[in-house]
PDB file of N, CA and C in Angstrom:
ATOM      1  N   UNK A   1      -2.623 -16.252 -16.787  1.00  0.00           N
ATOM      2  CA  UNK A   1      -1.470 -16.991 -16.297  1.00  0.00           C
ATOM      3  C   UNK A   1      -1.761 -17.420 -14.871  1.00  0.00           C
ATOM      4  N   UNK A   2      -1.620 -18.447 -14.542  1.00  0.00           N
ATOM      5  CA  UNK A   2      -1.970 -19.494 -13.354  1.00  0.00           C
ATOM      6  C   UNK A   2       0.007 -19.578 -12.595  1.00  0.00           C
ATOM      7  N   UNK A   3      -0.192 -19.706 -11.216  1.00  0.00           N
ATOM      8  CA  UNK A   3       1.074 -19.626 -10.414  1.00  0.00           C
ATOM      9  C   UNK A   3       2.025 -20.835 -11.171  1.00  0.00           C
ATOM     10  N   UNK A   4       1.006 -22.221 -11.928  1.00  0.00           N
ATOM     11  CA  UNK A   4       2.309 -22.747 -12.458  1.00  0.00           C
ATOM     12  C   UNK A   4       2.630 -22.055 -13.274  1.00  0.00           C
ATOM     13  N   UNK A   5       2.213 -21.472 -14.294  1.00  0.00           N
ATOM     14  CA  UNK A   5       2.901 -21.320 -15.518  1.00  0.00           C
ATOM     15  C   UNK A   5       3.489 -20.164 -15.234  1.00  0.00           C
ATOM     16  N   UNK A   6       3.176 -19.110 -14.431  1.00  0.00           N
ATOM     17  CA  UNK A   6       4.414 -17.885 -13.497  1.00  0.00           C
ATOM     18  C   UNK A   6       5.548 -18.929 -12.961  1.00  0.00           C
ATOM     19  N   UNK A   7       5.454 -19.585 -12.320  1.00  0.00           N
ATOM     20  CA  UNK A   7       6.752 -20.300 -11.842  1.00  0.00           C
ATOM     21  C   UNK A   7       7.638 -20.704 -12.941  1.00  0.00           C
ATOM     22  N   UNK A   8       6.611 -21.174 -14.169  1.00  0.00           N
ATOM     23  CA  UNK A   8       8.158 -21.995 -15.381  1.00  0.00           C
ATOM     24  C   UNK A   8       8.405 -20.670 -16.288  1.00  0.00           C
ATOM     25  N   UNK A   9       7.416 -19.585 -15.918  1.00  0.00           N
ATOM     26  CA  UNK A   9       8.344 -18.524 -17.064  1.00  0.00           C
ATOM     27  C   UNK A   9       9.035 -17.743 -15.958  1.00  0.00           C
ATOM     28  N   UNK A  10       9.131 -17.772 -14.868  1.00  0.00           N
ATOM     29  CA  UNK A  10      10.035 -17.676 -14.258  1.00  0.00           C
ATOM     30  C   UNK A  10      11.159 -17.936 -14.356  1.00  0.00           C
ATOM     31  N   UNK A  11      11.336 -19.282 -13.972  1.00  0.00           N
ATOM     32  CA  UNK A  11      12.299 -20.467 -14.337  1.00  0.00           C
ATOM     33  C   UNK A  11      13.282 -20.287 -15.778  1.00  0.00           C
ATOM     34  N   UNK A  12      12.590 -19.762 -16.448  1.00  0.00           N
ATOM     35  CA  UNK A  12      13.111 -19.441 -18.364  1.00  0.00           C
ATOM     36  C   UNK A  12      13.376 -18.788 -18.476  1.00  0.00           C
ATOM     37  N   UNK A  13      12.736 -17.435 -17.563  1.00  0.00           N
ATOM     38  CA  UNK A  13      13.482 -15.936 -18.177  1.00  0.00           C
ATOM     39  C   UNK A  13      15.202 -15.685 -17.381  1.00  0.00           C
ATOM     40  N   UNK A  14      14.875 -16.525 -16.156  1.00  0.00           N
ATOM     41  CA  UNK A  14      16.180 -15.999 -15.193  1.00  0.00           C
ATOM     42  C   UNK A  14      17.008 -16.951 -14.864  1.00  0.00           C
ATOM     43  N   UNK A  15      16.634 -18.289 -15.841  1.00  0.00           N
ATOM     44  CA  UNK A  15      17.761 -19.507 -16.058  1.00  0.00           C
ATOM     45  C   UNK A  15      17.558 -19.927 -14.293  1.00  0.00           C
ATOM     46  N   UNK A  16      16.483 -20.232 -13.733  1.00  0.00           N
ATOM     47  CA  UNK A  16      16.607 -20.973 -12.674  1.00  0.00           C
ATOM     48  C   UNK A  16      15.836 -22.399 -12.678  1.00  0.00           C
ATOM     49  N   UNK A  17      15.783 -23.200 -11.748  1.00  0.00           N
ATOM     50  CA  UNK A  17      15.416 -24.559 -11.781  1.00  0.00           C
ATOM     51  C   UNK A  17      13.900 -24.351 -11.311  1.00  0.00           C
ATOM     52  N   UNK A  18      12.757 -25.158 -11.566  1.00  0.00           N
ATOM     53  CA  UNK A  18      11.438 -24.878 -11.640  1.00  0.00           C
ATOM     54  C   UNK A  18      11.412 -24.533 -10.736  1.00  0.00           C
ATOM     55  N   UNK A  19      11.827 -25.899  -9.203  1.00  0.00           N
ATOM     56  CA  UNK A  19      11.985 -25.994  -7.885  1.00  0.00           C
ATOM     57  C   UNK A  19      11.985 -24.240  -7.325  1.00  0.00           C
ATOM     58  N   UNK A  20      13.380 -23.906  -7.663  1.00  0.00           N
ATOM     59  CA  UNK A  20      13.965 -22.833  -7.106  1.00  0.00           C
ATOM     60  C   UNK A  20      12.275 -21.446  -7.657  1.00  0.00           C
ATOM     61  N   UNK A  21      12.179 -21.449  -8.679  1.00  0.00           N
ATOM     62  CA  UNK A  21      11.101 -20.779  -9.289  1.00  0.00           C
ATOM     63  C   UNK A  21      10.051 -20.757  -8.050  1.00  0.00           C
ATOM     64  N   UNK A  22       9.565 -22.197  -7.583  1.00  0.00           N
ATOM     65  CA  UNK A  22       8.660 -21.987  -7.540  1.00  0.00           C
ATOM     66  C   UNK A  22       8.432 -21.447  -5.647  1.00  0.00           C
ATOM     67  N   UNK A  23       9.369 -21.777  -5.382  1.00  0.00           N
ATOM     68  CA  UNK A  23      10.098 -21.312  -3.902  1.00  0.00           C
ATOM     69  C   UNK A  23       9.669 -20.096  -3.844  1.00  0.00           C
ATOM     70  N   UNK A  24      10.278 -19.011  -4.774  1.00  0.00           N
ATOM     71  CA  UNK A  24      10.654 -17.793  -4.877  1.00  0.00           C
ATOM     72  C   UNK A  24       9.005 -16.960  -5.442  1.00  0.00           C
ATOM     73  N   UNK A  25       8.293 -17.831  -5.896  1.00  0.00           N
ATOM     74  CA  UNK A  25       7.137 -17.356  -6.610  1.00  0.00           C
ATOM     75  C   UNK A  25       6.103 -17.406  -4.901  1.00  0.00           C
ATOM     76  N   UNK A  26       6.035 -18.761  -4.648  1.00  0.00           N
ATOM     77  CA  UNK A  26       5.856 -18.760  -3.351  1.00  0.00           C
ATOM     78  C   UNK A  26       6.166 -18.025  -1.969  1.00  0.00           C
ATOM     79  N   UNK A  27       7.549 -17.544  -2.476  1.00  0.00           N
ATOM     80  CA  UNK A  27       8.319 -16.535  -0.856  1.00  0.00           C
ATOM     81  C   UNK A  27       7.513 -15.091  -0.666  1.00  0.00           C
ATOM     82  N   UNK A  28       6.935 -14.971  -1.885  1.00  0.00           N
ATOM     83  CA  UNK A  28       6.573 -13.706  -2.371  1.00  0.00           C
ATOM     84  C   UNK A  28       5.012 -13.235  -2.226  1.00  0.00           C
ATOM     85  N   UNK A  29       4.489 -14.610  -3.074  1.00  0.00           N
ATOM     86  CA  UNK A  29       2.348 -14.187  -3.116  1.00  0.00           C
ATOM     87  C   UNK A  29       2.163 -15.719  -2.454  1.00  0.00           C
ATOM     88  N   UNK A  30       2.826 -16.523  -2.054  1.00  0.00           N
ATOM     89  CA  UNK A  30       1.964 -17.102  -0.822  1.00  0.00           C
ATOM     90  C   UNK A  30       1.260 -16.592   0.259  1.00  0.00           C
ATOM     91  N   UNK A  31       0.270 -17.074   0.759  1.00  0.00           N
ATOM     92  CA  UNK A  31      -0.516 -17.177   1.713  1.00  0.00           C
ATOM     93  C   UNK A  31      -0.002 -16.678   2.933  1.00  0.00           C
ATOM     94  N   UNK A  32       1.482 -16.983   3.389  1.00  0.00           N
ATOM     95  CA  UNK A  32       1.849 -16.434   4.352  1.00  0.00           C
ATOM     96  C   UNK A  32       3.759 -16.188   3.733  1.00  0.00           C
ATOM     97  N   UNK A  33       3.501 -15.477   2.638  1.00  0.00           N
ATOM     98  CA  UNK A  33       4.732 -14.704   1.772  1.00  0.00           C
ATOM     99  C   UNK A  33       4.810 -13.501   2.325  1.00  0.00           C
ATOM    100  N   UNK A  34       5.924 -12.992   1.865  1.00  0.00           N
ATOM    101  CA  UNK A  34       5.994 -11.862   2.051  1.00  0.00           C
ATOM    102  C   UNK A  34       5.414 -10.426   1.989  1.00  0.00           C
ATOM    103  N   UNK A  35       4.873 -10.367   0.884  1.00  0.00           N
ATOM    104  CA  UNK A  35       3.418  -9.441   0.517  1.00  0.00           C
ATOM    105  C   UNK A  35       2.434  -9.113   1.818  1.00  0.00           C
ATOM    106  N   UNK A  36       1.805 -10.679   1.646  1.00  0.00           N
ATOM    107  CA  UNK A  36       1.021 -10.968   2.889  1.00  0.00           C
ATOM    108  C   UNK A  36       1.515 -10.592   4.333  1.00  0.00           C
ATOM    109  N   UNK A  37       2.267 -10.885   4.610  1.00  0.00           N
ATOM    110  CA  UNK A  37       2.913 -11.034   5.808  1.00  0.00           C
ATOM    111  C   UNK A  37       3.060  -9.675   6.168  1.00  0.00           C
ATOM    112  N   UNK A  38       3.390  -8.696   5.145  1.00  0.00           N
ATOM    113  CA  UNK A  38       3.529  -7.220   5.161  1.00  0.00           C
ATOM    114  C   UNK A  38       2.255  -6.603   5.503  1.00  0.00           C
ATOM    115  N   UNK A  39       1.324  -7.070   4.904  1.00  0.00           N
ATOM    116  CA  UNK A  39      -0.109  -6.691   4.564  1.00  0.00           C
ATOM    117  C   UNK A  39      -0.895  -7.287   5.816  1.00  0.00           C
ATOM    118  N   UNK A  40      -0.215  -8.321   6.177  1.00  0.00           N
ATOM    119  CA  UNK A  40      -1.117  -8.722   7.979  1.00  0.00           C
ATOM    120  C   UNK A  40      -0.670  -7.569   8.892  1.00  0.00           C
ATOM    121  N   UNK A  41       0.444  -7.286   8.668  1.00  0.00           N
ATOM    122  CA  UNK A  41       1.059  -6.498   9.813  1.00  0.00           C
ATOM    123  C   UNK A  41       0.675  -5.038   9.687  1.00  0.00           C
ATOM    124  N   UNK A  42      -0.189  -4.676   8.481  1.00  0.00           N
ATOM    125  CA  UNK A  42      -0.577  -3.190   8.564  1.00  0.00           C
ATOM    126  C   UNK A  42       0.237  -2.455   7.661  1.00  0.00           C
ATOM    127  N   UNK A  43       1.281  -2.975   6.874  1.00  0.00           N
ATOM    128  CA  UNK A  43       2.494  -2.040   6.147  1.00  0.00           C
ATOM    129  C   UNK A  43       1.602  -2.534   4.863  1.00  0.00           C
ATOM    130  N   UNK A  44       2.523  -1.508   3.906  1.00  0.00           N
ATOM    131  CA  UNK A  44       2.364  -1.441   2.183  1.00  0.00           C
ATOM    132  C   UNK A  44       2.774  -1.930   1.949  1.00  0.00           C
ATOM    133  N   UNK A  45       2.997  -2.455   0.718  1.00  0.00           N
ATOM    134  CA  UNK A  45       4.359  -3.228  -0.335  1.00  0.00           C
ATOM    135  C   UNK A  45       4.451  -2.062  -1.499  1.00  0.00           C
ATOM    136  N   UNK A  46       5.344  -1.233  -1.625  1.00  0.00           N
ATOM    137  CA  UNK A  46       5.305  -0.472  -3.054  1.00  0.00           C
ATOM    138  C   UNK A  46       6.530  -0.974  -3.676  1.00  0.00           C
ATOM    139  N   UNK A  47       6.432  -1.450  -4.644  1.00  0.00           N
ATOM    140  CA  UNK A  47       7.481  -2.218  -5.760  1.00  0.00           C
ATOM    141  C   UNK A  47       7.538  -0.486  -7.051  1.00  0.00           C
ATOM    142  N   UNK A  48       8.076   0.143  -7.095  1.00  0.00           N
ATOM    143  CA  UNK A  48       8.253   1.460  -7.631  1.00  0.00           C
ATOM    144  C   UNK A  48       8.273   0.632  -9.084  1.00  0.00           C
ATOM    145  N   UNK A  49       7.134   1.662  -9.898  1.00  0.00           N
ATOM    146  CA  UNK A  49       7.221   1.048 -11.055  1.00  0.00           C
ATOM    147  C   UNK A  49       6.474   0.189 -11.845  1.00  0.00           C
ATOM    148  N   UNK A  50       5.696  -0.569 -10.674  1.00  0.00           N
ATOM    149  CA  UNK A  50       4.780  -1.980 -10.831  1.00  0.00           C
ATOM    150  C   UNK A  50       3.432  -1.903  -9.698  1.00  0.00           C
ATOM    151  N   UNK A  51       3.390  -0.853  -8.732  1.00  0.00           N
ATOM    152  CA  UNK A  51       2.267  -0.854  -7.854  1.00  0.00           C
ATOM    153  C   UNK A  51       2.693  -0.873  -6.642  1.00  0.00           C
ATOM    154  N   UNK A  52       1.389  -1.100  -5.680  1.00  0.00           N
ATOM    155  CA  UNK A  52       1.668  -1.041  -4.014  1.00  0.00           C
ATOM    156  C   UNK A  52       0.219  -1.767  -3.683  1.00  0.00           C
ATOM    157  N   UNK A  53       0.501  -2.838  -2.737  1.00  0.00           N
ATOM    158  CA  UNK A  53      -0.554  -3.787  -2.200  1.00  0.00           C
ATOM    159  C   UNK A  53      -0.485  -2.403  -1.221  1.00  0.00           C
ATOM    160  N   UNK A  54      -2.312  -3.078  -0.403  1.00  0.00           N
ATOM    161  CA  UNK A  54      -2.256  -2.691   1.275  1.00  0.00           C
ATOM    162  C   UNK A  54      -3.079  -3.142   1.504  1.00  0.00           C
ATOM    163  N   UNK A  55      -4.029  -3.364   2.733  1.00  0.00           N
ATOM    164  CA  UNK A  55      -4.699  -3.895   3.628  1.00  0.00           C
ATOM    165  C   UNK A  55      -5.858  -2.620   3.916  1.00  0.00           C
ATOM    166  N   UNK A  56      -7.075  -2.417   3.321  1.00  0.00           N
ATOM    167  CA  UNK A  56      -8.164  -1.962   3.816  1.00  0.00           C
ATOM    168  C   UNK A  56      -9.216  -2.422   4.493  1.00  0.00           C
ATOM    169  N   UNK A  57      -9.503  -1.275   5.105  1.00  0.00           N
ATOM    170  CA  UNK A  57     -10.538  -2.107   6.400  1.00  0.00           C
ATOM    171  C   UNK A  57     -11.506  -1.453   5.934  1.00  0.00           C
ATOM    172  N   UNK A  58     -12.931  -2.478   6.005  1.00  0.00           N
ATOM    173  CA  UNK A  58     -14.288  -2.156   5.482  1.00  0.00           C
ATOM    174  C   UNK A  58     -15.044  -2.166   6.497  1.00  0.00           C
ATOM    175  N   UNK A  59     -15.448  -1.349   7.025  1.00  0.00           N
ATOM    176  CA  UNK A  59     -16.523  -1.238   7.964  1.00  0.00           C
ATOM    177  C   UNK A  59     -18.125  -2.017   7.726  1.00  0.00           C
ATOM    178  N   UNK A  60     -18.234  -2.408   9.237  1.00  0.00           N
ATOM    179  CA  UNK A  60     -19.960  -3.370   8.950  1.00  0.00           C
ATOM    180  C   UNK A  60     -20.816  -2.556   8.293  1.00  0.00           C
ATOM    181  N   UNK A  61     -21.790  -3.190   7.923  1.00  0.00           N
ATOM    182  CA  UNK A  61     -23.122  -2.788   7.330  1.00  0.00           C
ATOM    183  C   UNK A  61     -23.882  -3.038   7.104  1.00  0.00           C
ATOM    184  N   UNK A  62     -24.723  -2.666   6.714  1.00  0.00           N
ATOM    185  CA  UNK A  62     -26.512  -3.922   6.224  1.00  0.00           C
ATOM    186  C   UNK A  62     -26.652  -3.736   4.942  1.00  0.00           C
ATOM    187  N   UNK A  63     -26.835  -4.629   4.573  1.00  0.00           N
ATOM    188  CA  UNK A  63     -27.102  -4.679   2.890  1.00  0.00           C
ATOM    189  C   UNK A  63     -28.577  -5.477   2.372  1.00  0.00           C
ATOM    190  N   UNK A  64     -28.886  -6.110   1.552  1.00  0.00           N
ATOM    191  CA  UNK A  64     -29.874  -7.214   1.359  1.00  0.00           C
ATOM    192  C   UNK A  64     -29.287  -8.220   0.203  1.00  0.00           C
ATOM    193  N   UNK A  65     -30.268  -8.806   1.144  1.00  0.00           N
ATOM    194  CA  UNK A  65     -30.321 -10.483   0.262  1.00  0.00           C
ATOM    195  C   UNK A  65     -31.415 -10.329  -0.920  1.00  0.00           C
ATOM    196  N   UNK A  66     -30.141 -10.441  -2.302  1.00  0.00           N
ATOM    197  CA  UNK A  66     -30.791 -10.076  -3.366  1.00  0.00           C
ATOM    198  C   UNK A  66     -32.213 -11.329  -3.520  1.00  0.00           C
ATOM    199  N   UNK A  67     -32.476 -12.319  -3.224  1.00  0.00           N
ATOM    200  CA  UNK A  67     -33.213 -12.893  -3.969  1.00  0.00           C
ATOM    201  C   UNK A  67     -34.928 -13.138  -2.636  1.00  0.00           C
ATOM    202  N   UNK A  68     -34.242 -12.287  -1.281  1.00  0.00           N
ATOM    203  CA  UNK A  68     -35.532 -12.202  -0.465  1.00  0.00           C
ATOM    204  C   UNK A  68     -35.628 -11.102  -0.055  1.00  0.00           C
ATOM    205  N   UNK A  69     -34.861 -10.466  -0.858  1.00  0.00           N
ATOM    206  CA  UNK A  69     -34.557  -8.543  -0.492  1.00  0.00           C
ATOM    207  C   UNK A  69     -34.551  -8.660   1.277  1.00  0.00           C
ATOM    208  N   UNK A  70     -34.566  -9.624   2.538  1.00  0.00           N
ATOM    209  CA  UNK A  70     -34.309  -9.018   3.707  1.00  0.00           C
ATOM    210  C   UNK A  70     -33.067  -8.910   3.982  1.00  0.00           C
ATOM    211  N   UNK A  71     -32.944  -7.487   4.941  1.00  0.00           N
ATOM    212  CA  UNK A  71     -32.052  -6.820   5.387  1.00  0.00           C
ATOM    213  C   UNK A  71     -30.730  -7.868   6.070  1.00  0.00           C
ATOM    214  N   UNK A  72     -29.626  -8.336   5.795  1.00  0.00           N
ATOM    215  CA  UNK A  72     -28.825  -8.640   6.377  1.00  0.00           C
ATOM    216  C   UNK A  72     -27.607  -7.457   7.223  1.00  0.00           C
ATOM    217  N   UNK A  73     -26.856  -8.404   7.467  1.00  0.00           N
ATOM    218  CA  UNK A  73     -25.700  -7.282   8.340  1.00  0.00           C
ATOM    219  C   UNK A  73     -24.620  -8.299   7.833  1.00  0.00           C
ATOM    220  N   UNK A  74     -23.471  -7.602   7.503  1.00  0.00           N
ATOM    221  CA  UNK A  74     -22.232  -7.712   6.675  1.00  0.00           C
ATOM    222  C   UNK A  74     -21.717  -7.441   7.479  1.00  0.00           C
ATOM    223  N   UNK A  75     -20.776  -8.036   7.849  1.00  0.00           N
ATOM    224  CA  UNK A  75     -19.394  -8.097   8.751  1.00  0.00           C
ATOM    225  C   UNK A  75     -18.160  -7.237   8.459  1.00  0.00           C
ATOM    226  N   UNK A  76     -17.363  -6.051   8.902  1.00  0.00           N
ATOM    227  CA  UNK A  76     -16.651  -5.789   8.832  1.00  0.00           C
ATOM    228  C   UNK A  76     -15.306  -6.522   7.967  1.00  0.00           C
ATOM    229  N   UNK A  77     -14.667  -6.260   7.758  1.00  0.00           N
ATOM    230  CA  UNK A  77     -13.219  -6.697   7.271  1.00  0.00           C
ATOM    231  C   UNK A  77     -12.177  -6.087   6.563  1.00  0.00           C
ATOM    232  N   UNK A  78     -11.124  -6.977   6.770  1.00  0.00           N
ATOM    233  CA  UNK A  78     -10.067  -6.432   5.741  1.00  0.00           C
ATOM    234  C   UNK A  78      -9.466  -6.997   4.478  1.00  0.00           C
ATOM    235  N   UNK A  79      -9.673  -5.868   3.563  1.00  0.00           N
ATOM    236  CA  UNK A  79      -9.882  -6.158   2.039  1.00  0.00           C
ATOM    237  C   UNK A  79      -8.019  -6.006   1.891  1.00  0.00           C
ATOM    238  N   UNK A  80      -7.493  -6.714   1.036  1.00  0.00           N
ATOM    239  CA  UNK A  80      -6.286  -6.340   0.083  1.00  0.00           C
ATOM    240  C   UNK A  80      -6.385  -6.134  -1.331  1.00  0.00           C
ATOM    241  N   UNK A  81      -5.845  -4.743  -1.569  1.00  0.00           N
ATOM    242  CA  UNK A  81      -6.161  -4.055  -2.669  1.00  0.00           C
ATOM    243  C   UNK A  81      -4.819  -3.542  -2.848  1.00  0.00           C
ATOM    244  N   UNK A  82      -4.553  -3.318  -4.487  1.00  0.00           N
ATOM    245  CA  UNK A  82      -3.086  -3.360  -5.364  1.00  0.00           C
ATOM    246  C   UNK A  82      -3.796  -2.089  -6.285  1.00  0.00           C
ATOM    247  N   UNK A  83      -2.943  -1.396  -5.897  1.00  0.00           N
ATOM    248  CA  UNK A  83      -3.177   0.395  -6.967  1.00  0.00           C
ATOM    249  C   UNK A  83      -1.699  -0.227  -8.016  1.00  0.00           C
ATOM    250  N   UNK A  84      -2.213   0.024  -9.602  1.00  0.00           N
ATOM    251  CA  UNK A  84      -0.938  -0.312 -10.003  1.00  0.00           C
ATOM    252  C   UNK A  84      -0.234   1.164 -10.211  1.00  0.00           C
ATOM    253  N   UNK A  85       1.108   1.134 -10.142  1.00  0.00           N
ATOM    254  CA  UNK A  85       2.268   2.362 -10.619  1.00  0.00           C
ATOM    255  C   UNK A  85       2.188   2.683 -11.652  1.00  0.00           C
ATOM    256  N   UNK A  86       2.179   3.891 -12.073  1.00  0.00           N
ATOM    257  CA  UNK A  86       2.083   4.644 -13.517  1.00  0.00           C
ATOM    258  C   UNK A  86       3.317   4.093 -14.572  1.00  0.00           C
ATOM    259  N   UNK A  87       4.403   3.515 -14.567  1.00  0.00           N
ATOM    260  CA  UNK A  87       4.845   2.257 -15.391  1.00  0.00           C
ATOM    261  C   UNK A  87       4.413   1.275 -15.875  1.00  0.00           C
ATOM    262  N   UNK A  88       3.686   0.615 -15.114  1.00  0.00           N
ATOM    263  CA  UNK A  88       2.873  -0.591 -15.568  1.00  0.00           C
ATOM    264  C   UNK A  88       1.492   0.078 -16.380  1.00  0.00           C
ATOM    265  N   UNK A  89       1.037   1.211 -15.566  1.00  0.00           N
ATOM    266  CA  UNK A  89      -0.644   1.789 -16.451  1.00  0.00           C
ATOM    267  C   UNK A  89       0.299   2.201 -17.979  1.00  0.00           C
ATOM    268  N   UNK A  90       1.754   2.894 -18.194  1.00  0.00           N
ATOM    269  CA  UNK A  90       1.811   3.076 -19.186  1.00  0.00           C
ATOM    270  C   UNK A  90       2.363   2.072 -20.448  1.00  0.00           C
ATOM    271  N   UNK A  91       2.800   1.071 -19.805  1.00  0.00           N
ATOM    272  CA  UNK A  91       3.070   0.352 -20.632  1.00  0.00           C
ATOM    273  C   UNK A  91       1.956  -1.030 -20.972  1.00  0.00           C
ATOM    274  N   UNK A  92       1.029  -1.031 -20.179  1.00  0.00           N
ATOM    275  CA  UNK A  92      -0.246  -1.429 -20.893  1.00  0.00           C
ATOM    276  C   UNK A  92      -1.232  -0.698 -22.015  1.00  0.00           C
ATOM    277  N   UNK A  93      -1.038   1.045 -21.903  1.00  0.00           N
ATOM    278  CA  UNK A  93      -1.566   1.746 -22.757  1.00  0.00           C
ATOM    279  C   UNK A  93      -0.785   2.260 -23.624  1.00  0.00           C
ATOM    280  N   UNK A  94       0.708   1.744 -23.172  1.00  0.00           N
ATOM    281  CA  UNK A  94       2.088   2.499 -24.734  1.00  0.00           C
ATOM    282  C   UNK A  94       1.604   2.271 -25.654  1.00  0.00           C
TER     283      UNK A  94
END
């Protein structure tokens, strides 16, 4: 499922207008949504039930370049990573 087609079953399950759908789909996992916005600032998102985003930080390192095997150096950063809630793990394995 691609953000349009989340926006129109959006739109269908909760009787709203695509528009409004897609606002709300947007307020949420846009780029600078709410999630995000949580997740720039260093906080969690735990939705009880369905998971918890957060913001990990990966420390530099050297690795290699698979196809000349020399040693590069990898840049630090911060990863966003989603643990899902034991609701969602069980109702994918119910």
């Amino acid at each position: 499922m691609n953000k349009t087609e989340l926006t129109d079953a959006l739109a269908a399950e909760v009787n709203l207008s695509k528009a409004d759908a897609g606002r709300a789909v947007e307020a949420l996992f846009g780029d600078s949504g709410l999630i995000a916005r949580e997740m720039k600032a260093g906080s969690r998102v735990q939705i009880t039930g369905f998971g918890t985003f957060q913001a990990k930080q990966r420390k530099a390192r050297e690795g290699r370049d698979p196809r000349t095997g020399a040693t590069i150096h990898i840049k630090a950063a911060t990863l966003p990573t989603f643990k899902a809630g034991q609701a969602l793990k069980d109702a994918l394995n119910g």
